[in-house]
PDB file of N, CA and C in Angstrom:
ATOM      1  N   UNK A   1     -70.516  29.079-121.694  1.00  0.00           N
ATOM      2  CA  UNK A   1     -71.905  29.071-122.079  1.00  0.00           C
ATOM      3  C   UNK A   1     -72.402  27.635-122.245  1.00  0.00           C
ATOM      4  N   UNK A   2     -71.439  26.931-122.288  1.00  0.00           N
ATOM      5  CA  UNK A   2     -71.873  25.763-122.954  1.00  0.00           C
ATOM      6  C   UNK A   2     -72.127  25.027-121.661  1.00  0.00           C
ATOM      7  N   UNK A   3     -71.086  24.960-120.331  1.00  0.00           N
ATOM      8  CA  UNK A   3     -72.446  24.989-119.044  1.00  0.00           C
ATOM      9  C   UNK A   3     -73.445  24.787-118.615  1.00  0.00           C
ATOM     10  N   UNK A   4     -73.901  26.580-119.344  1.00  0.00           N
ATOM     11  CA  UNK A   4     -75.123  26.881-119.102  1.00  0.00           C
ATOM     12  C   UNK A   4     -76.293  26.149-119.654  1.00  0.00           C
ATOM     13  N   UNK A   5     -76.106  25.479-120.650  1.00  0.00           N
ATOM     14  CA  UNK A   5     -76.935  24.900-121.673  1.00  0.00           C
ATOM     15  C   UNK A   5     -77.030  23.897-121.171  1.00  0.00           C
ATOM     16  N   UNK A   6     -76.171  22.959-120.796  1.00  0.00           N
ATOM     17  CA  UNK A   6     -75.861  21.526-119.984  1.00  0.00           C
ATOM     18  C   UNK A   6     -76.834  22.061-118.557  1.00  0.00           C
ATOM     19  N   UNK A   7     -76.342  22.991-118.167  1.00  0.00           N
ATOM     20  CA  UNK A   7     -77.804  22.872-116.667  1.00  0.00           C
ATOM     21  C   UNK A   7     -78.945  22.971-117.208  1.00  0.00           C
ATOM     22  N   UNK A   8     -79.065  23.975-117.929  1.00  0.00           N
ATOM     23  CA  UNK A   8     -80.460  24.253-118.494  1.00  0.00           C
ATOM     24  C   UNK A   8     -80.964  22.878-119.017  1.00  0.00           C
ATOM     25  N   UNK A   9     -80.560  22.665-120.011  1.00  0.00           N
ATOM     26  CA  UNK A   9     -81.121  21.024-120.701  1.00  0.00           C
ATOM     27  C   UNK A   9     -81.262  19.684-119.347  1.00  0.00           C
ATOM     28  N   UNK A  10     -80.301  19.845-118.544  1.00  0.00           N
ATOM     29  CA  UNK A  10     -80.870  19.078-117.448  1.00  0.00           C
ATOM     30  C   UNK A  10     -81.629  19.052-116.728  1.00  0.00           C
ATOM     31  N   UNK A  11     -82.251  20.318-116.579  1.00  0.00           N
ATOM     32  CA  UNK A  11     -83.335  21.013-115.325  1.00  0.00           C
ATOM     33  C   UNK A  11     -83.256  22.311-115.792  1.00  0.00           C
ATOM     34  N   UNK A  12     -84.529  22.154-116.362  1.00  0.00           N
ATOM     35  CA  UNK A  12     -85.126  23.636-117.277  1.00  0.00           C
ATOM     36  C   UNK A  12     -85.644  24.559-115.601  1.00  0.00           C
ATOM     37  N   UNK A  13     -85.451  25.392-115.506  1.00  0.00           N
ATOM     38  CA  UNK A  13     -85.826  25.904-113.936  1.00  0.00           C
ATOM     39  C   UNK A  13     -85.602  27.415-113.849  1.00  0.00           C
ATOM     40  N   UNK A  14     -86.487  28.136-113.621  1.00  0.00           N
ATOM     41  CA  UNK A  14     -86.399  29.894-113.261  1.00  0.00           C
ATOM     42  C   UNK A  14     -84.645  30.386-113.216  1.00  0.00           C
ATOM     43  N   UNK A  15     -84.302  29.681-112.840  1.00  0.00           N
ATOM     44  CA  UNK A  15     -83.044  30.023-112.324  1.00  0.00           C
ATOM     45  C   UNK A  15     -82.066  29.585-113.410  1.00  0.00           C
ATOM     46  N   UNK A  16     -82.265  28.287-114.101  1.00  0.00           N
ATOM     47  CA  UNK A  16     -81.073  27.653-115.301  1.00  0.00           C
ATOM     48  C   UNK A  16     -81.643  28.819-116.410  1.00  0.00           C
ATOM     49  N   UNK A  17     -82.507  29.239-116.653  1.00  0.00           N
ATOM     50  CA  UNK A  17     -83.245  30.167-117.780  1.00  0.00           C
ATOM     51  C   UNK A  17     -82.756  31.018-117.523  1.00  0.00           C
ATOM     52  N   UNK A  18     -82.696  32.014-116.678  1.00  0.00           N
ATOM     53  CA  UNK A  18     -81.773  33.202-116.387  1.00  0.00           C
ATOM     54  C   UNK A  18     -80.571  33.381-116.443  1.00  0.00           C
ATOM     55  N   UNK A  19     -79.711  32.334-115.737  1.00  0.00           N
ATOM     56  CA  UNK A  19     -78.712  32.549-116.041  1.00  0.00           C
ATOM     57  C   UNK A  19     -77.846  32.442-117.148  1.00  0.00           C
ATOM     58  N   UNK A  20     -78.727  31.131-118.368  1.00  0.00           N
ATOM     59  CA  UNK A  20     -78.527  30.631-119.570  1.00  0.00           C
ATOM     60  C   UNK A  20     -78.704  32.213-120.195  1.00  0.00           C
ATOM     61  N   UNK A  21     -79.663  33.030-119.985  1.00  0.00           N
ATOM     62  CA  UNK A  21     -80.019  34.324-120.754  1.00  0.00           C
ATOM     63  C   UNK A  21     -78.940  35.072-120.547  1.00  0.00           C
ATOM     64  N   UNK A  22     -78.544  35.136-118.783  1.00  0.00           N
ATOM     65  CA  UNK A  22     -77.693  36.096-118.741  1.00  0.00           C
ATOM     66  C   UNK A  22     -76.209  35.821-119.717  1.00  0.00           C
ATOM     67  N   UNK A  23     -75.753  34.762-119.674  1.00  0.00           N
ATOM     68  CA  UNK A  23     -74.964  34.525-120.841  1.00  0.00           C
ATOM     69  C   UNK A  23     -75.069  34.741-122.108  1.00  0.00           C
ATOM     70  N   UNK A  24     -75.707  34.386-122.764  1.00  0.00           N
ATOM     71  CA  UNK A  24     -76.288  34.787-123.529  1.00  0.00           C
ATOM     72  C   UNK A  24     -76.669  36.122-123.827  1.00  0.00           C
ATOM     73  N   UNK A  25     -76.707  36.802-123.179  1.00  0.00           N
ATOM     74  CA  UNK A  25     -76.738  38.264-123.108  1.00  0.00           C
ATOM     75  C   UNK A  25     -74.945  38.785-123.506  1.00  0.00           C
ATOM     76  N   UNK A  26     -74.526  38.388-122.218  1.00  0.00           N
ATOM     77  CA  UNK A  26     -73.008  38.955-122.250  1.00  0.00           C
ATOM     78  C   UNK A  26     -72.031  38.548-123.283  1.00  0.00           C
ATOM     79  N   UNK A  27     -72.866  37.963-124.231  1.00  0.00           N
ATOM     80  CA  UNK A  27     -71.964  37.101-125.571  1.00  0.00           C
ATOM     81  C   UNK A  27     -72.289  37.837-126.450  1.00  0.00           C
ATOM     82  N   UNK A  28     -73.719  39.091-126.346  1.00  0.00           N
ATOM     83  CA  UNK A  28     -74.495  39.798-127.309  1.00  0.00           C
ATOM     84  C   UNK A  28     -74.963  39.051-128.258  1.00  0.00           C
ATOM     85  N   UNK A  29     -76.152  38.112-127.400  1.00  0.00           N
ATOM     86  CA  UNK A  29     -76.997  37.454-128.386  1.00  0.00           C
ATOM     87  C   UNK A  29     -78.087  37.462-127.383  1.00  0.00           C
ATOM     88  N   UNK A  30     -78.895  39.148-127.396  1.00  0.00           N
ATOM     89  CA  UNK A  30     -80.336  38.979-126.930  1.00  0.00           C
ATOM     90  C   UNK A  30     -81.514  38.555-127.201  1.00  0.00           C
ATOM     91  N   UNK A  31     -81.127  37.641-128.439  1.00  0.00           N
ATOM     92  CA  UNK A  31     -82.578  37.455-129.533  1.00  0.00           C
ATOM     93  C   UNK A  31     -82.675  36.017-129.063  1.00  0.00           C
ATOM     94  N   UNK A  32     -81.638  35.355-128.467  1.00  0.00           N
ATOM     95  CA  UNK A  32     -81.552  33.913-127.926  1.00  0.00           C
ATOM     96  C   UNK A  32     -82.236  34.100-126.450  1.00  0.00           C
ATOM     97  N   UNK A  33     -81.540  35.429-125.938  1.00  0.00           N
ATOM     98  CA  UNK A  33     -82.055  35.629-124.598  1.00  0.00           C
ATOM     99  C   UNK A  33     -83.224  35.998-123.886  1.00  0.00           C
ATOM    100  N   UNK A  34     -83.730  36.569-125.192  1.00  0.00           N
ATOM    101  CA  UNK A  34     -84.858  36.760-124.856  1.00  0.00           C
ATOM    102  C   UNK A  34     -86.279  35.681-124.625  1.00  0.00           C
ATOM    103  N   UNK A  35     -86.387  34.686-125.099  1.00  0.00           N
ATOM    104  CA  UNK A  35     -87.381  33.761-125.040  1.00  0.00           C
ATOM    105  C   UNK A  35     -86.944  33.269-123.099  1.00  0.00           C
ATOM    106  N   UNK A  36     -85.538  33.379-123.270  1.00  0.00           N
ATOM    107  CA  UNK A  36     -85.129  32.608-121.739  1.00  0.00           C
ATOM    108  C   UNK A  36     -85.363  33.324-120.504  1.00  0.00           C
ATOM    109  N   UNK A  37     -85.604  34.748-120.647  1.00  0.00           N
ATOM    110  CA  UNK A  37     -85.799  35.874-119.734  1.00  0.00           C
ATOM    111  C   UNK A  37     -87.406  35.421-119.476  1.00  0.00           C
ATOM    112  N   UNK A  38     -88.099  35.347-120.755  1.00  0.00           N
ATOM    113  CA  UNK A  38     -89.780  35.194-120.256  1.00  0.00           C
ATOM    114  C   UNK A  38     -89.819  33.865-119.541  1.00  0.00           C
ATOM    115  N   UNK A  39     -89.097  32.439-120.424  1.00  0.00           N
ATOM    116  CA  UNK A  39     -89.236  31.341-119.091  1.00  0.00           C
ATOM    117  C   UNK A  39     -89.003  32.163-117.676  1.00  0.00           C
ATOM    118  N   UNK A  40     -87.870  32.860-117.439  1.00  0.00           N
ATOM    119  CA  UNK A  40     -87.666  33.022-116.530  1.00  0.00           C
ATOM    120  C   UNK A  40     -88.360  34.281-115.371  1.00  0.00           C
ATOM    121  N   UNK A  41     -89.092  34.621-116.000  1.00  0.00           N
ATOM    122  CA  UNK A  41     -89.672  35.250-115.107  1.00  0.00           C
ATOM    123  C   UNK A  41     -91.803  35.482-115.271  1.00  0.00           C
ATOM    124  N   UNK A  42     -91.674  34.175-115.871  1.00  0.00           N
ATOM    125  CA  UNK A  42     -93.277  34.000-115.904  1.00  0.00           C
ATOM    126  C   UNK A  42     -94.131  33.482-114.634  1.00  0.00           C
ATOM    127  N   UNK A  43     -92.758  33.129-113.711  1.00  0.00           N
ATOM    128  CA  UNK A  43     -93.854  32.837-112.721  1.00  0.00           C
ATOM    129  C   UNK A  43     -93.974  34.225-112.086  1.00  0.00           C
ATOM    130  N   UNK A  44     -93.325  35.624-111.567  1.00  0.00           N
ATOM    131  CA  UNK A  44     -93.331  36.538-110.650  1.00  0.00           C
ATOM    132  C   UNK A  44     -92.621  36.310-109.734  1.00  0.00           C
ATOM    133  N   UNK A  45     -90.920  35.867-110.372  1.00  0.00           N
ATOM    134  CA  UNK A  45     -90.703  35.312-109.023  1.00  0.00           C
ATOM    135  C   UNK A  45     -89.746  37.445-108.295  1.00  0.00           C
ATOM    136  N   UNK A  46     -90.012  36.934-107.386  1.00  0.00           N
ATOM    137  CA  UNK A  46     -89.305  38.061-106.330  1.00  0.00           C
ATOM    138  C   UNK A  46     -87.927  38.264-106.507  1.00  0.00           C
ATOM    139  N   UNK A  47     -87.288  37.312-106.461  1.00  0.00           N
ATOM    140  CA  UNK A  47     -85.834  37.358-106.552  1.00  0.00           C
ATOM    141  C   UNK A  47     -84.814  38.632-107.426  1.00  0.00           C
ATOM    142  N   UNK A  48     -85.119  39.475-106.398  1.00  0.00           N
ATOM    143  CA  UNK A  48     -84.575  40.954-107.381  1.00  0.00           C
ATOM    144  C   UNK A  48     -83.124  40.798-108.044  1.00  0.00           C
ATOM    145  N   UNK A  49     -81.984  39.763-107.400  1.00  0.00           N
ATOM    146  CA  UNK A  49     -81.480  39.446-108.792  1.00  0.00           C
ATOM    147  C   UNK A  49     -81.763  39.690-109.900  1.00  0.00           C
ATOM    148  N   UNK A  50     -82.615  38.375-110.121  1.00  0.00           N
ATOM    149  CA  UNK A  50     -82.965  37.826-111.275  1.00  0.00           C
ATOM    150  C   UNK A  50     -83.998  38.889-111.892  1.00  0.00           C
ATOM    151  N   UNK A  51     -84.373  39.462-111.210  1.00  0.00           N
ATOM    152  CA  UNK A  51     -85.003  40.943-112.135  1.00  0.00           C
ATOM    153  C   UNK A  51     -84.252  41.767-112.682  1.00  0.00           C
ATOM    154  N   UNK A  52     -83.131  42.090-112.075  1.00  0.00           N
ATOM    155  CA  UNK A  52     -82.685  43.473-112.401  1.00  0.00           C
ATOM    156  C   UNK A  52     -81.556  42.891-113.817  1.00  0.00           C
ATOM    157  N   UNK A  53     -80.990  41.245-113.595  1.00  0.00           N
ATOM    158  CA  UNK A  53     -80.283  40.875-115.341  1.00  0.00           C
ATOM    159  C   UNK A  53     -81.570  40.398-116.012  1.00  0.00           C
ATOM    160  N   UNK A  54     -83.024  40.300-115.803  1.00  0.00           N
ATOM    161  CA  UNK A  54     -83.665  40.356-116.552  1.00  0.00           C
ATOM    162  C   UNK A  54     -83.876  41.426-117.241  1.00  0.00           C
ATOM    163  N   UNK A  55     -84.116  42.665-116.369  1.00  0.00           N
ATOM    164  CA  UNK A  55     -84.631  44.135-116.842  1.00  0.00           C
ATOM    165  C   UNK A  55     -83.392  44.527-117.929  1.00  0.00           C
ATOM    166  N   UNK A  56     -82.260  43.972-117.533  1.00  0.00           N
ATOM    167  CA  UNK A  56     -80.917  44.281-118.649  1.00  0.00           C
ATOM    168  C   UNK A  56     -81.204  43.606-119.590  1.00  0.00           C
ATOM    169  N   UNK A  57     -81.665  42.468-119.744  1.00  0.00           N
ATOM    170  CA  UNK A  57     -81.915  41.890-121.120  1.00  0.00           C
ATOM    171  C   UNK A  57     -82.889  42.493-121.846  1.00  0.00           C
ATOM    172  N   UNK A  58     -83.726  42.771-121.214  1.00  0.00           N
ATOM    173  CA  UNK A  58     -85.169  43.876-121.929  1.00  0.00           C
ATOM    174  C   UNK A  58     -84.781  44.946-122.163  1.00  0.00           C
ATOM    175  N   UNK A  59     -83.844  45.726-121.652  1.00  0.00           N
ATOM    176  CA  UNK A  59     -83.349  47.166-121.935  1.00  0.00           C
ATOM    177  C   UNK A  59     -82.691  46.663-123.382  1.00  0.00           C
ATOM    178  N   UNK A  60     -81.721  46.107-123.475  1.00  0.00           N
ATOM    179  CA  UNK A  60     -81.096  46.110-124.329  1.00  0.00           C
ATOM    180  C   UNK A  60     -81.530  45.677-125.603  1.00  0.00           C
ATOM    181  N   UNK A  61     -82.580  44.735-125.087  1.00  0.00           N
ATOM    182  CA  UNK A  61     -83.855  44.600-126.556  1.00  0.00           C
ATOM    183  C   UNK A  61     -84.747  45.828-127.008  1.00  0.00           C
ATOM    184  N   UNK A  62     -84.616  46.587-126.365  1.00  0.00           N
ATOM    185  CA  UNK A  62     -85.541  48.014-126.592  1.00  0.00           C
ATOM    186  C   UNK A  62     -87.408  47.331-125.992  1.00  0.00           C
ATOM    187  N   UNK A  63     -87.258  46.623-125.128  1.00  0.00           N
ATOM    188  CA  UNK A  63     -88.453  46.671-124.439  1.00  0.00           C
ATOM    189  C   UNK A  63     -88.590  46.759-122.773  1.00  0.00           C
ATOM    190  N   UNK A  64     -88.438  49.054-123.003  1.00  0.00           N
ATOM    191  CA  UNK A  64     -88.331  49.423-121.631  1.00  0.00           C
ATOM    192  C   UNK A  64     -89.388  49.287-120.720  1.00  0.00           C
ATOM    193  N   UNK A  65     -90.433  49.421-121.233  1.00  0.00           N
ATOM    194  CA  UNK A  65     -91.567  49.135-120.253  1.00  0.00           C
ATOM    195  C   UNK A  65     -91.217  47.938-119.842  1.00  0.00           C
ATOM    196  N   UNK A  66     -91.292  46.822-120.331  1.00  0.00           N
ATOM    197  CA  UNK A  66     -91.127  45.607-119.214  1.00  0.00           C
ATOM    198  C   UNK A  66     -89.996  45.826-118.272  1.00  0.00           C
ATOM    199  N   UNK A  67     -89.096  46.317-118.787  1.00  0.00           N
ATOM    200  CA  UNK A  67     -87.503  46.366-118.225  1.00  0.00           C
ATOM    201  C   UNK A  67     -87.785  47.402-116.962  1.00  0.00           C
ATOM    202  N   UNK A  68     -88.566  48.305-116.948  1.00  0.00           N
ATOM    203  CA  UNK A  68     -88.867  49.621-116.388  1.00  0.00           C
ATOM    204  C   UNK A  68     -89.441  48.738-115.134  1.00  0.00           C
ATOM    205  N   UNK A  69     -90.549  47.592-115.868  1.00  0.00           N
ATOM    206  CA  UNK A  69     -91.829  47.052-114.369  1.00  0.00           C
ATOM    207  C   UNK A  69     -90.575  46.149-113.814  1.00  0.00           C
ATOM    208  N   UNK A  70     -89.782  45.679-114.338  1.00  0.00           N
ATOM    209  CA  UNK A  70     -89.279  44.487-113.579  1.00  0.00           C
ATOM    210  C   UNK A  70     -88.406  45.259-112.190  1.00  0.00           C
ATOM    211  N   UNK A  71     -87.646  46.442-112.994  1.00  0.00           N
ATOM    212  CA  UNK A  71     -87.023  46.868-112.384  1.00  0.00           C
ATOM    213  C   UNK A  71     -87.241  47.575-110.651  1.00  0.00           C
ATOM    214  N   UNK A  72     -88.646  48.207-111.230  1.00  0.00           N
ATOM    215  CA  UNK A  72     -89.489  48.771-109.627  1.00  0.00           C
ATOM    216  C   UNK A  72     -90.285  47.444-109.167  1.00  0.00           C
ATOM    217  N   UNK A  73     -90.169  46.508-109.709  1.00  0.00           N
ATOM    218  CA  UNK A  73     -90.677  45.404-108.517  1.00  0.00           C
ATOM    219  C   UNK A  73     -89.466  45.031-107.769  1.00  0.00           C
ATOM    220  N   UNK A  74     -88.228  45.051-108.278  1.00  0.00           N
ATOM    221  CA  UNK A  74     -86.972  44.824-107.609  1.00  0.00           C
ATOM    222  C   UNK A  74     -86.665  45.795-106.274  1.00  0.00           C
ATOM    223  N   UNK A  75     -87.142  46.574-106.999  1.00  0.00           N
ATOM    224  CA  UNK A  75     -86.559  47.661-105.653  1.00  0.00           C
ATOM    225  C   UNK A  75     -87.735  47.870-104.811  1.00  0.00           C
ATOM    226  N   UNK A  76     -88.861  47.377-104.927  1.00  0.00           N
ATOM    227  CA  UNK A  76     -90.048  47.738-103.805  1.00  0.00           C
ATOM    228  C   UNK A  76     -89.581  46.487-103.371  1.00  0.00           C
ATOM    229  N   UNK A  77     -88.966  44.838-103.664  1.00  0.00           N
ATOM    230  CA  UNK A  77     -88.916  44.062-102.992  1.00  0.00           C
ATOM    231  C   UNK A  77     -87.471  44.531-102.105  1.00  0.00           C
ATOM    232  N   UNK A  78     -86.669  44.966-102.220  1.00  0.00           N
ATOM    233  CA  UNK A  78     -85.141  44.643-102.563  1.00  0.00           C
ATOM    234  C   UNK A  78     -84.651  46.205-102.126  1.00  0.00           C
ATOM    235  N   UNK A  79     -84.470  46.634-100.342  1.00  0.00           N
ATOM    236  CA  UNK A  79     -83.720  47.462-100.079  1.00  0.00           C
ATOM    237  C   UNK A  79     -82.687  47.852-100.449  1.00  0.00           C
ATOM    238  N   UNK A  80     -82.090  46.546-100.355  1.00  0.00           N
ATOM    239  CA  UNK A  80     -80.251  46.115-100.328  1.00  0.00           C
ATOM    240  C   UNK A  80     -80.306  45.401-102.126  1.00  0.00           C
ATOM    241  N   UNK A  81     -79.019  45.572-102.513  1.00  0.00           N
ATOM    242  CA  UNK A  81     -78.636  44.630-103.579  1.00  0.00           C
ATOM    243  C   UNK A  81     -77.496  44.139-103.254  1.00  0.00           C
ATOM    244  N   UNK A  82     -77.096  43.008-104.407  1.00  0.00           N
ATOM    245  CA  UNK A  82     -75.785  42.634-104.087  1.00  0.00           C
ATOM    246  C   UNK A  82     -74.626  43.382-104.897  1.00  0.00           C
ATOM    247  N   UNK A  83     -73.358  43.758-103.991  1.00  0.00           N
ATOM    248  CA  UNK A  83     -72.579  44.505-105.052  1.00  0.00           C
ATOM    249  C   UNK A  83     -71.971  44.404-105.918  1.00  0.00           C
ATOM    250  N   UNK A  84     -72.310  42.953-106.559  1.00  0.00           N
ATOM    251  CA  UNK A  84     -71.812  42.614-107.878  1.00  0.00           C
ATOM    252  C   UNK A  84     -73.053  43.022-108.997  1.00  0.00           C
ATOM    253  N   UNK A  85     -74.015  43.131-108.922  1.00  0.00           N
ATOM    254  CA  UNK A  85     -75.384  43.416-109.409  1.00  0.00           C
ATOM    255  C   UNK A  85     -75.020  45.253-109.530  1.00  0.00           C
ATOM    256  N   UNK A  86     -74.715  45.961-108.769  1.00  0.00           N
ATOM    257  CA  UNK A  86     -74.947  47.750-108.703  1.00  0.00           C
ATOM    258  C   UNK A  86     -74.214  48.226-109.647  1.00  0.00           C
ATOM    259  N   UNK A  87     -73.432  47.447-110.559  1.00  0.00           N
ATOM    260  CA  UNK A  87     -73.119  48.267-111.803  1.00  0.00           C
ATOM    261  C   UNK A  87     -73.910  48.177-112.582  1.00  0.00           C
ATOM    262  N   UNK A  88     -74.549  46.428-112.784  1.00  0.00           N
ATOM    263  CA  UNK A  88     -75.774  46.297-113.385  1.00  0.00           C
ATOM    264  C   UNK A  88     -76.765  46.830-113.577  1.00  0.00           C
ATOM    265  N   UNK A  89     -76.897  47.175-112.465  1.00  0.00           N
ATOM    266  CA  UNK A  89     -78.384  48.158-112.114  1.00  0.00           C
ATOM    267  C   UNK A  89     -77.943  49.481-112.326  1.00  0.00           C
ATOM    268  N   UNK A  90     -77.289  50.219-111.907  1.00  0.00           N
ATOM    269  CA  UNK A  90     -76.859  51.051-112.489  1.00  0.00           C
ATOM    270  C   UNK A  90     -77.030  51.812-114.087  1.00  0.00           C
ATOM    271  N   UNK A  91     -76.137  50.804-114.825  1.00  0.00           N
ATOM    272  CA  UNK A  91     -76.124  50.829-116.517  1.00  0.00           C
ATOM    273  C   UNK A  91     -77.945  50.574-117.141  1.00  0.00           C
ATOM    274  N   UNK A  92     -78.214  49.689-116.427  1.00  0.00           N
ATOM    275  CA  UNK A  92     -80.302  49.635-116.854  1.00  0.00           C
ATOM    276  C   UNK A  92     -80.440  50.973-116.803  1.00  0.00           C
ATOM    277  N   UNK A  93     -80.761  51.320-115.277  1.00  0.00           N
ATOM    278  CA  UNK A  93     -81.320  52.747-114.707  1.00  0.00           C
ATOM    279  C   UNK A  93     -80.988  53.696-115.799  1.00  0.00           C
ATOM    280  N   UNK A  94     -79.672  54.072-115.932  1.00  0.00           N
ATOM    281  CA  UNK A  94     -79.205  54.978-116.765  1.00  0.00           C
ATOM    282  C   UNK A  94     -79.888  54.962-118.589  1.00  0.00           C
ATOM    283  N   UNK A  95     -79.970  54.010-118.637  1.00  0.00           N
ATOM    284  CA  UNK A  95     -80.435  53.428-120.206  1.00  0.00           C
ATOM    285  C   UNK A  95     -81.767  53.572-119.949  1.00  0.00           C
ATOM    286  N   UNK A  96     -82.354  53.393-119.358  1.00  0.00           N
ATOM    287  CA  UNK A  96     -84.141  53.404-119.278  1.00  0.00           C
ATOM    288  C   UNK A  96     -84.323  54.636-118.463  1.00  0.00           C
ATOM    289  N   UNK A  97     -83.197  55.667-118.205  1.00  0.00           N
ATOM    290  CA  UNK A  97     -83.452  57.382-117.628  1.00  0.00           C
ATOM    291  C   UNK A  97     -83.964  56.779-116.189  1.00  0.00           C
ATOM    292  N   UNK A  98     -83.717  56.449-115.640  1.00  0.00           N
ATOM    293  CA  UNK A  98     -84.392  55.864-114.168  1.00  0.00           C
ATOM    294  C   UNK A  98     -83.270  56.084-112.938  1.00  0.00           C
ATOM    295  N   UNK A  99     -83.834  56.780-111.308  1.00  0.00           N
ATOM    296  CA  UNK A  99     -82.540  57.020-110.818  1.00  0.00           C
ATOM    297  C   UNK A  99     -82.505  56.013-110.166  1.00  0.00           C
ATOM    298  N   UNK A 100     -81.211  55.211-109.768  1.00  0.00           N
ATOM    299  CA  UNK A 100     -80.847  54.566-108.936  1.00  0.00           C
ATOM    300  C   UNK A 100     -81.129  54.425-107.583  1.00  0.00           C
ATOM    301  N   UNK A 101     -81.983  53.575-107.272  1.00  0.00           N
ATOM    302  CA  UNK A 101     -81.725  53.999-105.380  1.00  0.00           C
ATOM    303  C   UNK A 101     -80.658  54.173-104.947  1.00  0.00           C
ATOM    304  N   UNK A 102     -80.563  54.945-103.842  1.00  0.00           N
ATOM    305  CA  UNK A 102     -79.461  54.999-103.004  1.00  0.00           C
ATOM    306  C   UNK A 102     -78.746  54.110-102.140  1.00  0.00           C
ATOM    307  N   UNK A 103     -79.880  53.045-102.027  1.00  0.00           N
ATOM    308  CA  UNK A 103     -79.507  51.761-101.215  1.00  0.00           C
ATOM    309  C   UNK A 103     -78.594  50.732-102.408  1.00  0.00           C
ATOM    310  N   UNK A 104     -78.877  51.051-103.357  1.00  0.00           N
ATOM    311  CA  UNK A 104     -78.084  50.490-104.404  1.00  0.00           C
ATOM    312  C   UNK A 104     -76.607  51.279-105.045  1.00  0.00           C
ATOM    313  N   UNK A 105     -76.578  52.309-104.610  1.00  0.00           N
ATOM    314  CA  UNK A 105     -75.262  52.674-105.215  1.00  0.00           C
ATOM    315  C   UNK A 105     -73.675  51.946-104.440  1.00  0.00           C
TER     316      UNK A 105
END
């Protein structure tokens, strides 16, 4: 984590914010992660990645509606995922009652 903080503090960027969150997440500290999820996705960026461990950080904060929008902008962008991401997506879907695409299982 500590890394993550070192990129981030060097170049604050859509991408050092997310992934700083996603750590931050997986350490179970969403209350840190959460300010880093909104850097990170205030511009709209597309990158269904970075949506769908965003939408996990919002699920797990109990704010499904955002988690819910991020998630169907991912998949109207985002046929395909990557298959390190489809458990991810997966465990959201399931937590926010949502079915999985099929292109994602």
């Amino acid at each position: 984590m500590e890394a993550g903080r070192r990129a981030y503090d060097a170049r604050a960027t859509i991408y050092t914010a997310e992934a700083l969150a996603w750590a931050l997440h997986r350490a179970g500290d969403d209350a840190q992660a959460l300010p880093l999820v909104e850097e990170a996705t205030r511009l709209g960026t597309l990158d269904p990645a970075l949506r769908v461990r965003a939408a996990a950080i919002l699920a797990a904060s109990n704010r499904a509606s955002e988690a819910k929008a991020l998630l169907a902008a991912a998949v109207e962008r985002a046929g395909w995922l990557e298959p390190s991401l489809r458990p991810v997506a997966a465990e959201v879907c399931d937590k926010l009652g949502l079915d999985l695409p099929a292109a994602w299982r």
